[in-house]
PDB file of N, CA and C in Angstrom:
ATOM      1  N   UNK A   1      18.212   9.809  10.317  1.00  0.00           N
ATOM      2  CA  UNK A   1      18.398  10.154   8.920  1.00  0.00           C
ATOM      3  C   UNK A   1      17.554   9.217   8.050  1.00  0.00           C
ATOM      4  N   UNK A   2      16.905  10.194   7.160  1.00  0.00           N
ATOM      5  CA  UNK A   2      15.870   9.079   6.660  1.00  0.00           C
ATOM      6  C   UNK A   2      17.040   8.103   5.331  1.00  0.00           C
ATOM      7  N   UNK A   3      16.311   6.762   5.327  1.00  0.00           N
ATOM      8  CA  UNK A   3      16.852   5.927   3.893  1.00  0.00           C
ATOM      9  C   UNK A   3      16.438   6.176   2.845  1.00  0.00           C
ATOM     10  N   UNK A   4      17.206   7.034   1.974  1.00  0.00           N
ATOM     11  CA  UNK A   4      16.416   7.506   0.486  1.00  0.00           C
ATOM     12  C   UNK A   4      16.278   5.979  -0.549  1.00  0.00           C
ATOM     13  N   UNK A   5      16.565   5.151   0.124  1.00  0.00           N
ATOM     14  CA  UNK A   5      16.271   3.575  -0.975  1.00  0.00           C
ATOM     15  C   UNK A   5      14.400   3.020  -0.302  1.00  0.00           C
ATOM     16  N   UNK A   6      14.309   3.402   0.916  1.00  0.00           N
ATOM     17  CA  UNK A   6      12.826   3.352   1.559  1.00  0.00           C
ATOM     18  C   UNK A   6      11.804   3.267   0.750  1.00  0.00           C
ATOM     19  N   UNK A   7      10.377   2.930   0.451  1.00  0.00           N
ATOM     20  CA  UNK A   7       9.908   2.915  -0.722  1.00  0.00           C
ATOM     21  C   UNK A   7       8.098   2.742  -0.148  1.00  0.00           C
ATOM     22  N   UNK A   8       7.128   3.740  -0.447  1.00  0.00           N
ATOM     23  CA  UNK A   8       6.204   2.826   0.290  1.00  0.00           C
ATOM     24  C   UNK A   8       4.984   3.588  -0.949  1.00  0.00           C
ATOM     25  N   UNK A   9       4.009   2.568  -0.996  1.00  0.00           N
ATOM     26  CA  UNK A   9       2.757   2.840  -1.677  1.00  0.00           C
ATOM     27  C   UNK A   9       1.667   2.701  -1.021  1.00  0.00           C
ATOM     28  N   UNK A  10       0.440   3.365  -0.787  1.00  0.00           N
ATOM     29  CA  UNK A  10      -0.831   3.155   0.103  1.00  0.00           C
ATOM     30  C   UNK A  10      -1.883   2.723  -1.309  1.00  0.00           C
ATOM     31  N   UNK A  11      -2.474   2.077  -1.049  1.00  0.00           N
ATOM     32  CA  UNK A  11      -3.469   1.603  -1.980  1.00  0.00           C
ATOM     33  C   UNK A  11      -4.965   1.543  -1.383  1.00  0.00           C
ATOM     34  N   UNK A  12      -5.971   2.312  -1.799  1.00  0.00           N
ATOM     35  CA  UNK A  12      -7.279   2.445  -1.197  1.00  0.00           C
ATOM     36  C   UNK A  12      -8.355   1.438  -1.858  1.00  0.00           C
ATOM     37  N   UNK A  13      -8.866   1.103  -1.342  1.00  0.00           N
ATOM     38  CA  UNK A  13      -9.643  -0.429  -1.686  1.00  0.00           C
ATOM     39  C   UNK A  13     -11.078  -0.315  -1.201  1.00  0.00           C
ATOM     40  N   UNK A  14     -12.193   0.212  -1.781  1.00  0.00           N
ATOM     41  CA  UNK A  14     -13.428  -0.394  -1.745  1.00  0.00           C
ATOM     42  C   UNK A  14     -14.350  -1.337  -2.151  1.00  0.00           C
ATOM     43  N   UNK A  15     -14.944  -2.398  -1.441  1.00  0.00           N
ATOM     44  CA  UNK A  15     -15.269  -3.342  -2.248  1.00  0.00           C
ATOM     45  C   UNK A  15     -16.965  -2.886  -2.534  1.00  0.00           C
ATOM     46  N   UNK A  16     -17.116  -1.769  -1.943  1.00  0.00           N
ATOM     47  CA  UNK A  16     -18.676  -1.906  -2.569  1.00  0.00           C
ATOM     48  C   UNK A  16     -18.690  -0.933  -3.950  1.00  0.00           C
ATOM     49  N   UNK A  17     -17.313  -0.432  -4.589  1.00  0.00           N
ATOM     50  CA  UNK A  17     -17.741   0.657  -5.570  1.00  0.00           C
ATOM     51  C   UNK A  17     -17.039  -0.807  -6.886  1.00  0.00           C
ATOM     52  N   UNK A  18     -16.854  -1.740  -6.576  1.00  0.00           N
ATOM     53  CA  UNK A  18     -16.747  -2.839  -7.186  1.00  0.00           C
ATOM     54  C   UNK A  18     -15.500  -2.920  -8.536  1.00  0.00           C
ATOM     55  N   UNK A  19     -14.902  -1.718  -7.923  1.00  0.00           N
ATOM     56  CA  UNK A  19     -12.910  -1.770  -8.906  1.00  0.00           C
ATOM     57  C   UNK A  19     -12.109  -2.382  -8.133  1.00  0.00           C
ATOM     58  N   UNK A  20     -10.867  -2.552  -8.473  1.00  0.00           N
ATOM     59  CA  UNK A  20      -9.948  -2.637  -8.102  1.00  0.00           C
ATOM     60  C   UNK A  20      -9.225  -1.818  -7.282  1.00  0.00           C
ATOM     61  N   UNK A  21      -8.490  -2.270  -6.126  1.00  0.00           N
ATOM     62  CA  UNK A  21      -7.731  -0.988  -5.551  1.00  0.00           C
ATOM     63  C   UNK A  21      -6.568  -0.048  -5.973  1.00  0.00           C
ATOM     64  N   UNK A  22      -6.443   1.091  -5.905  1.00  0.00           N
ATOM     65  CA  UNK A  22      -5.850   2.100  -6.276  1.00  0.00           C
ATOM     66  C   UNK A  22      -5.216   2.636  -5.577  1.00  0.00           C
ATOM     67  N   UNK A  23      -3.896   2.795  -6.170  1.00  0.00           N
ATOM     68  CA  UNK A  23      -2.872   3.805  -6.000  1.00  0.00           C
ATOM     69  C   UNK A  23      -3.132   4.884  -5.647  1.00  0.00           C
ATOM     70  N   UNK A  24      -2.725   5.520  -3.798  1.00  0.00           N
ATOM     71  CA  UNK A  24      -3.599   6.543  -3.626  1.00  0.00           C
ATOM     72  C   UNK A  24      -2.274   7.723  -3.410  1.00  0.00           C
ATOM     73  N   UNK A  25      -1.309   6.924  -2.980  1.00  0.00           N
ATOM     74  CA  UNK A  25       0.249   7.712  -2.604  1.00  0.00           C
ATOM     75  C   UNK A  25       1.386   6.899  -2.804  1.00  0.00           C
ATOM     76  N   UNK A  26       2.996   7.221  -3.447  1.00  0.00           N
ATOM     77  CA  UNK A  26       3.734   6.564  -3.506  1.00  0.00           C
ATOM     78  C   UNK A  26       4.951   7.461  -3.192  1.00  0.00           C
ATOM     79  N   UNK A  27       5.917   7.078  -3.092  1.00  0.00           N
ATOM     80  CA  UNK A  27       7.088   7.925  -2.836  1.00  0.00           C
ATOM     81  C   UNK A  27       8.304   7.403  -2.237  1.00  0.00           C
ATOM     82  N   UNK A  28       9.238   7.809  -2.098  1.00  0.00           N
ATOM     83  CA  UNK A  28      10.545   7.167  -1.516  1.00  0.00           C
ATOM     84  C   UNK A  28      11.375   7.646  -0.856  1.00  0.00           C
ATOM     85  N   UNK A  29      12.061   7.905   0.200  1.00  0.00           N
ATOM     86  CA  UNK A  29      13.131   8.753   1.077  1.00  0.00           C
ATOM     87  C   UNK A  29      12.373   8.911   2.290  1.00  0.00           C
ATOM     88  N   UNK A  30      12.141  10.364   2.569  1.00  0.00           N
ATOM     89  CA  UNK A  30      11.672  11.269   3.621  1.00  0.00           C
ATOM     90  C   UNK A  30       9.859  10.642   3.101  1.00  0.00           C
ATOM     91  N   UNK A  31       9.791  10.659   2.008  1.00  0.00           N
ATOM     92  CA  UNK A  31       7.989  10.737   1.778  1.00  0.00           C
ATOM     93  C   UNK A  31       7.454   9.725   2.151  1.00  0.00           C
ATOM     94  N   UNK A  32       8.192   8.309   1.986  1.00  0.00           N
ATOM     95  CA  UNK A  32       7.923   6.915   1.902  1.00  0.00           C
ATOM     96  C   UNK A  32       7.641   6.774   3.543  1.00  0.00           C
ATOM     97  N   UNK A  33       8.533   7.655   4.622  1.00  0.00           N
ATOM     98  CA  UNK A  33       8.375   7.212   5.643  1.00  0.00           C
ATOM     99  C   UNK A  33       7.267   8.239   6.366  1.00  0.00           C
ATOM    100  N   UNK A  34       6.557   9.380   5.685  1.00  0.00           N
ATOM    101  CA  UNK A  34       5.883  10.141   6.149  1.00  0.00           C
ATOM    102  C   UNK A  34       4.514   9.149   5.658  1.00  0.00           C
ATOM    103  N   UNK A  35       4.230   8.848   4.452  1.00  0.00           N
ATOM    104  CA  UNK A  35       3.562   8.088   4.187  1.00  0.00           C
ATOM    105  C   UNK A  35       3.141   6.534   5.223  1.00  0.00           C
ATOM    106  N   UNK A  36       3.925   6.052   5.842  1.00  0.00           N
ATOM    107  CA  UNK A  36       3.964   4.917   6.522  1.00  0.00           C
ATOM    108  C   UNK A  36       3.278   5.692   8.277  1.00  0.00           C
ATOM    109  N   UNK A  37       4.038   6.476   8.438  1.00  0.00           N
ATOM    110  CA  UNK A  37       3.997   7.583   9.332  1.00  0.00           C
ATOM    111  C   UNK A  37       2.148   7.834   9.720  1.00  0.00           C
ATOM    112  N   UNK A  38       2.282   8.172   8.461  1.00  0.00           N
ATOM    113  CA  UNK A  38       0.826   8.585   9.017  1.00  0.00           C
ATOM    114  C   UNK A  38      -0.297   7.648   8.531  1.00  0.00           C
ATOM    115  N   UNK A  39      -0.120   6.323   8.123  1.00  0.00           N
ATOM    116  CA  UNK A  39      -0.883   5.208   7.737  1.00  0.00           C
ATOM    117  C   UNK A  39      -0.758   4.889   9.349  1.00  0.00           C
ATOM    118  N   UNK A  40       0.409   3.890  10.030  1.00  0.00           N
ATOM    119  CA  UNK A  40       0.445   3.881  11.491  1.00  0.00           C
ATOM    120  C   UNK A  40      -0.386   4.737  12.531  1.00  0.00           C
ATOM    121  N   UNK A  41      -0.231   6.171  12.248  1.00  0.00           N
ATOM    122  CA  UNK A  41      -0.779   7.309  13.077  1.00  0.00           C
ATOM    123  C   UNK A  41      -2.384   7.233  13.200  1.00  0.00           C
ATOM    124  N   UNK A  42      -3.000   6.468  11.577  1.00  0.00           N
ATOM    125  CA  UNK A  42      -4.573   6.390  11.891  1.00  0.00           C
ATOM    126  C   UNK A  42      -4.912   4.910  11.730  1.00  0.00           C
ATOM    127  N   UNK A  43      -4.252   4.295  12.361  1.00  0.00           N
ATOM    128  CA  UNK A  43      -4.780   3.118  12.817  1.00  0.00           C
ATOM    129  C   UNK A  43      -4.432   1.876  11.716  1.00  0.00           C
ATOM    130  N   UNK A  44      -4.274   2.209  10.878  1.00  0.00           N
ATOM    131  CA  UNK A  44      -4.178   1.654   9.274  1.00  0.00           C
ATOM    132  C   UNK A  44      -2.509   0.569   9.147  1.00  0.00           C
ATOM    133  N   UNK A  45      -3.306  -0.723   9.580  1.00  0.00           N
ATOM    134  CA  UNK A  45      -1.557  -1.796   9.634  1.00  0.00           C
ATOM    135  C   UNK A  45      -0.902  -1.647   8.094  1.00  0.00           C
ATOM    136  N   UNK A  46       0.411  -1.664   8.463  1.00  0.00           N
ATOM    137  CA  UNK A  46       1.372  -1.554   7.350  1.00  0.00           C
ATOM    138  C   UNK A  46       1.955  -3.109   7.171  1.00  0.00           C
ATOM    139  N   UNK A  47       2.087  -3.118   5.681  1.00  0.00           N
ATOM    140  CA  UNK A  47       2.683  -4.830   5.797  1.00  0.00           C
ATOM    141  C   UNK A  47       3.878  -4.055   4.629  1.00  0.00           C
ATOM    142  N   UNK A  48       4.875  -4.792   5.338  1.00  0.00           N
ATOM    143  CA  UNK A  48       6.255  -4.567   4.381  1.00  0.00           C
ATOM    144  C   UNK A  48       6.552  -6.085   2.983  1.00  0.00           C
ATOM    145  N   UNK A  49       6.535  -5.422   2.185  1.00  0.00           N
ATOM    146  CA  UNK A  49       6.724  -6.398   0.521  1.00  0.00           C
ATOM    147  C   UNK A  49       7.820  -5.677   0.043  1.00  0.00           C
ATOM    148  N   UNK A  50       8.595  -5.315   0.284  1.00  0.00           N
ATOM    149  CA  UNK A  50       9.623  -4.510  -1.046  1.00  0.00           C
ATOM    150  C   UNK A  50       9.335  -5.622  -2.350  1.00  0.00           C
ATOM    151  N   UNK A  51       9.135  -6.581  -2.490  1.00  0.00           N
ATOM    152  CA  UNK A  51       9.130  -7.007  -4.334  1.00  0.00           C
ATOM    153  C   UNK A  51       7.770  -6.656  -4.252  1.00  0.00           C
ATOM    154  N   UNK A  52       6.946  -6.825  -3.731  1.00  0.00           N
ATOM    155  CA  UNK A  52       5.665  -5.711  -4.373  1.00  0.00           C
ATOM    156  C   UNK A  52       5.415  -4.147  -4.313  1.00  0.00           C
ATOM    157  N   UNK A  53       5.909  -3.628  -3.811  1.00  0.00           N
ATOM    158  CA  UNK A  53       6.460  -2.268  -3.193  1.00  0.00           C
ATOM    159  C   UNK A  53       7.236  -1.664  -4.377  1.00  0.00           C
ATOM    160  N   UNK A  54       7.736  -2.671  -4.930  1.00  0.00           N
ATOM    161  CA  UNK A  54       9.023  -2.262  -6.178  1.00  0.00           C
ATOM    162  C   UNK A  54       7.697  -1.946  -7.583  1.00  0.00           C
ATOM    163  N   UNK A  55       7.002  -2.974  -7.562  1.00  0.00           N
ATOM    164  CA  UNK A  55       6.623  -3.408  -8.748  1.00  0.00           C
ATOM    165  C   UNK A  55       5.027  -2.258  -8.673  1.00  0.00           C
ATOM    166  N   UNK A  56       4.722  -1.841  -7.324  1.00  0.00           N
ATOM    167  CA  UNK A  56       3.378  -1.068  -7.493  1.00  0.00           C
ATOM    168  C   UNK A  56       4.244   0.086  -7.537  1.00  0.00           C
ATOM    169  N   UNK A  57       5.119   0.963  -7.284  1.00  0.00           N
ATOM    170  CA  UNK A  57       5.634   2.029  -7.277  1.00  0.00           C
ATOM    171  C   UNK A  57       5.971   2.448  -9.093  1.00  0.00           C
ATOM    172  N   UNK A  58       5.873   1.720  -9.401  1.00  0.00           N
ATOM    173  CA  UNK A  58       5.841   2.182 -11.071  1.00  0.00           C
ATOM    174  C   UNK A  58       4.079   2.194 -11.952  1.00  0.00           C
ATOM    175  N   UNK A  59       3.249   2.155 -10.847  1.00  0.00           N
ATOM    176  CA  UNK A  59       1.891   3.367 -11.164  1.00  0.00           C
ATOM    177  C   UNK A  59       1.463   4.221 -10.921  1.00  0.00           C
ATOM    178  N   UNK A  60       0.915   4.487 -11.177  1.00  0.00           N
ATOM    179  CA  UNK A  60       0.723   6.155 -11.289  1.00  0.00           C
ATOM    180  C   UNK A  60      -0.523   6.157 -10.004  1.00  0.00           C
ATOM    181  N   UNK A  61      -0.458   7.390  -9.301  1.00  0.00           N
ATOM    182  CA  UNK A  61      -1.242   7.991  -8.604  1.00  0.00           C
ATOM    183  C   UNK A  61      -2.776   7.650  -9.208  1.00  0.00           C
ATOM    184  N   UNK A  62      -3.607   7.560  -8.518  1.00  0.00           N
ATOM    185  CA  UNK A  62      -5.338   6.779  -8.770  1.00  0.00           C
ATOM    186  C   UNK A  62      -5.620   6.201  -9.848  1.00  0.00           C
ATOM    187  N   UNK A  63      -3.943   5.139 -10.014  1.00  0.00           N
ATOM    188  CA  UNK A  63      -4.236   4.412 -11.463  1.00  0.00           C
ATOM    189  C   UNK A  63      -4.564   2.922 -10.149  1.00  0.00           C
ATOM    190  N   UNK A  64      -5.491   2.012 -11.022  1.00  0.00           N
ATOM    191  CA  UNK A  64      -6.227   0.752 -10.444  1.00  0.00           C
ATOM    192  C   UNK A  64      -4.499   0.323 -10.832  1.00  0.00           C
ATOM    193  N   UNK A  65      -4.812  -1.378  -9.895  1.00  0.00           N
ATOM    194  CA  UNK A  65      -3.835  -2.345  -9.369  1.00  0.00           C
ATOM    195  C   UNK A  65      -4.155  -2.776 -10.875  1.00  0.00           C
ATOM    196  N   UNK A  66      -3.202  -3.540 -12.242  1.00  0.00           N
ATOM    197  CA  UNK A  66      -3.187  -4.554 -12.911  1.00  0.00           C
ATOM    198  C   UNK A  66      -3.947  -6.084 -12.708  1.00  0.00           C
ATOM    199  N   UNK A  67      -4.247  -6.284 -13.427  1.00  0.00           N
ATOM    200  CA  UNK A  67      -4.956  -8.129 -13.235  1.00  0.00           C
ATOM    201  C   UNK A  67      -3.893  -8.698 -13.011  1.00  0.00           C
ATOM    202  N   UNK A  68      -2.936  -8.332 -12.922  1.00  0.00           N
ATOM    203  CA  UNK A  68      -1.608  -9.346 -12.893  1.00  0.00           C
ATOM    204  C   UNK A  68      -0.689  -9.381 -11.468  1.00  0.00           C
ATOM    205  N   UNK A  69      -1.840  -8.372 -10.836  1.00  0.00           N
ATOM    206  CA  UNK A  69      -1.225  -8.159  -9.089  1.00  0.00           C
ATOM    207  C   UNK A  69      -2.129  -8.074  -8.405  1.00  0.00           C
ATOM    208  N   UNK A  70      -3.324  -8.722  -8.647  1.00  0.00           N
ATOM    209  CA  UNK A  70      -4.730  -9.297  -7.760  1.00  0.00           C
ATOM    210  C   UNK A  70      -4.321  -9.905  -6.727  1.00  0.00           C
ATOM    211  N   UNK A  71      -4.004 -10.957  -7.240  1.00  0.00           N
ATOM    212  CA  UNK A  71      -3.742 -12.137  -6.070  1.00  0.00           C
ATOM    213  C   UNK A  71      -2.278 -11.782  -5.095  1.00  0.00           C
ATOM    214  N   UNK A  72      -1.134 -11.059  -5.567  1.00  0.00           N
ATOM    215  CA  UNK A  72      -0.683 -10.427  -4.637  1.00  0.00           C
ATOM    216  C   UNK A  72      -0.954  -9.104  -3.295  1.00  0.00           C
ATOM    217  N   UNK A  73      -2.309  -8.677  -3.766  1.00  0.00           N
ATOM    218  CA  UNK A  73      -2.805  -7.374  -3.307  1.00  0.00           C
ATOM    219  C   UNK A  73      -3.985  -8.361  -2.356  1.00  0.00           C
ATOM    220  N   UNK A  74      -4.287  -9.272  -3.204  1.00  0.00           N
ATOM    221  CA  UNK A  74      -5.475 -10.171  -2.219  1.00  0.00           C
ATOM    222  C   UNK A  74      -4.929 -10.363  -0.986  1.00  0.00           C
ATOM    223  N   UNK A  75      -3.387 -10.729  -1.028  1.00  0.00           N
ATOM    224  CA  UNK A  75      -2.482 -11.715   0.111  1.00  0.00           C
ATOM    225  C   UNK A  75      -2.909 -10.265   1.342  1.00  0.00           C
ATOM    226  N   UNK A  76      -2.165  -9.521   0.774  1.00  0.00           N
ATOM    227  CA  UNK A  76      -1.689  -8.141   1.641  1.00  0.00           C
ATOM    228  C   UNK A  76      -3.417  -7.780   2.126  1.00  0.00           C
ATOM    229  N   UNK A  77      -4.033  -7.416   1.498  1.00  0.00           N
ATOM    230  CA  UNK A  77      -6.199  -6.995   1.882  1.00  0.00           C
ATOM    231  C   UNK A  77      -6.084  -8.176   2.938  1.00  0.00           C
ATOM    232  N   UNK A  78      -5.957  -9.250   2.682  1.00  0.00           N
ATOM    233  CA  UNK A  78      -5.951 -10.596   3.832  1.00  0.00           C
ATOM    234  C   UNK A  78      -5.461 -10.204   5.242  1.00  0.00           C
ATOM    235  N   UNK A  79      -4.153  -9.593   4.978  1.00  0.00           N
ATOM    236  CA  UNK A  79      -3.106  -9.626   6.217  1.00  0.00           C
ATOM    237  C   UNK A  79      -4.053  -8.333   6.905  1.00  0.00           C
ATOM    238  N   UNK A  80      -4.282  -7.131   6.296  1.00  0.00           N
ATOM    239  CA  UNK A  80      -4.705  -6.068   6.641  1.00  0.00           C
ATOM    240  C   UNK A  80      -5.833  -6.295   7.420  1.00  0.00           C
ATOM    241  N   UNK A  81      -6.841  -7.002   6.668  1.00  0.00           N
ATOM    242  CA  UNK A  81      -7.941  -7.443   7.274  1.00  0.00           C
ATOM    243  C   UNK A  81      -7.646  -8.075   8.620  1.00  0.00           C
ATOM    244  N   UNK A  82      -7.167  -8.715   8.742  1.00  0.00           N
ATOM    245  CA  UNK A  82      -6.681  -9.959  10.481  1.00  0.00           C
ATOM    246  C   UNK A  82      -6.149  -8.960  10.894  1.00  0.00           C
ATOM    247  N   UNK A  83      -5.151  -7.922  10.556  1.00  0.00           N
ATOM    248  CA  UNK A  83      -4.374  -7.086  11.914  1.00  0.00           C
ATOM    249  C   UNK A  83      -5.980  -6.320  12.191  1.00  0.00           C
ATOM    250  N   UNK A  84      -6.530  -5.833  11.137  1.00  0.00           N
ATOM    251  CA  UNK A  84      -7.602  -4.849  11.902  1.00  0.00           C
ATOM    252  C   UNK A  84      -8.335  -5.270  12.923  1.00  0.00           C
ATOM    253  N   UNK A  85      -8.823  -6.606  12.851  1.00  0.00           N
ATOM    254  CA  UNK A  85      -9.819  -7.149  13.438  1.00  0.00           C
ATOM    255  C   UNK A  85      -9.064  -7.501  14.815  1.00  0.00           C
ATOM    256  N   UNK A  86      -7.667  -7.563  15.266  1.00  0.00           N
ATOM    257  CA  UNK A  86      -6.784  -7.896  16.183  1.00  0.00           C
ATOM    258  C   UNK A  86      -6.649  -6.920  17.094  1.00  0.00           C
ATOM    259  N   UNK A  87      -6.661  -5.616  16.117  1.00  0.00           N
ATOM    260  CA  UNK A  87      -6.547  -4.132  16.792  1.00  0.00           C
ATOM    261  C   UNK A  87      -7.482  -3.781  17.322  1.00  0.00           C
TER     262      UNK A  87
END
């Protein structure tokens, strides 16, 4: 039974088009875990934050990350980066 409190956001990140990363999917219940679902399914490591998870889930779909959640999004691009290179 899925947890409708579940919560997940994917954020797409290029560094050569030189923005910020963006809000590409968000959702919560059944979606949050289809979302995770199929991030896992293509290879793509998931890092769990619920206090950042909380705080990106109140933007909007292909709205950019705030200046004020850089350096939290840096931490997570960091972690992402080392699992890939592990995988």
């Amino acid at each position: 039974m899925s947890d409708p409190r579940k919560r997940a956001v994917a954020l797409k990140y290029e560094p050569t088009a030189g923005g910020a990363p963006v809000v590409v999917a968000k959702g919560r219940g059944v979606i949050a875990e289809k979302i995770v679902e199929l991030a896992r399914s293509n290879g793509v490591a998931v890092r769990e934050d619920p206090a950042l998870v909380t705080v990106l889930s109140k933007l909007q779909v292909d709205q950019e990350i705030p200046p004020q959640l850089y350096a939290a999004v840096a931490a997570i691009l960091a972690f992402l980066y080392k699992a890939n290179r592990k995988g």
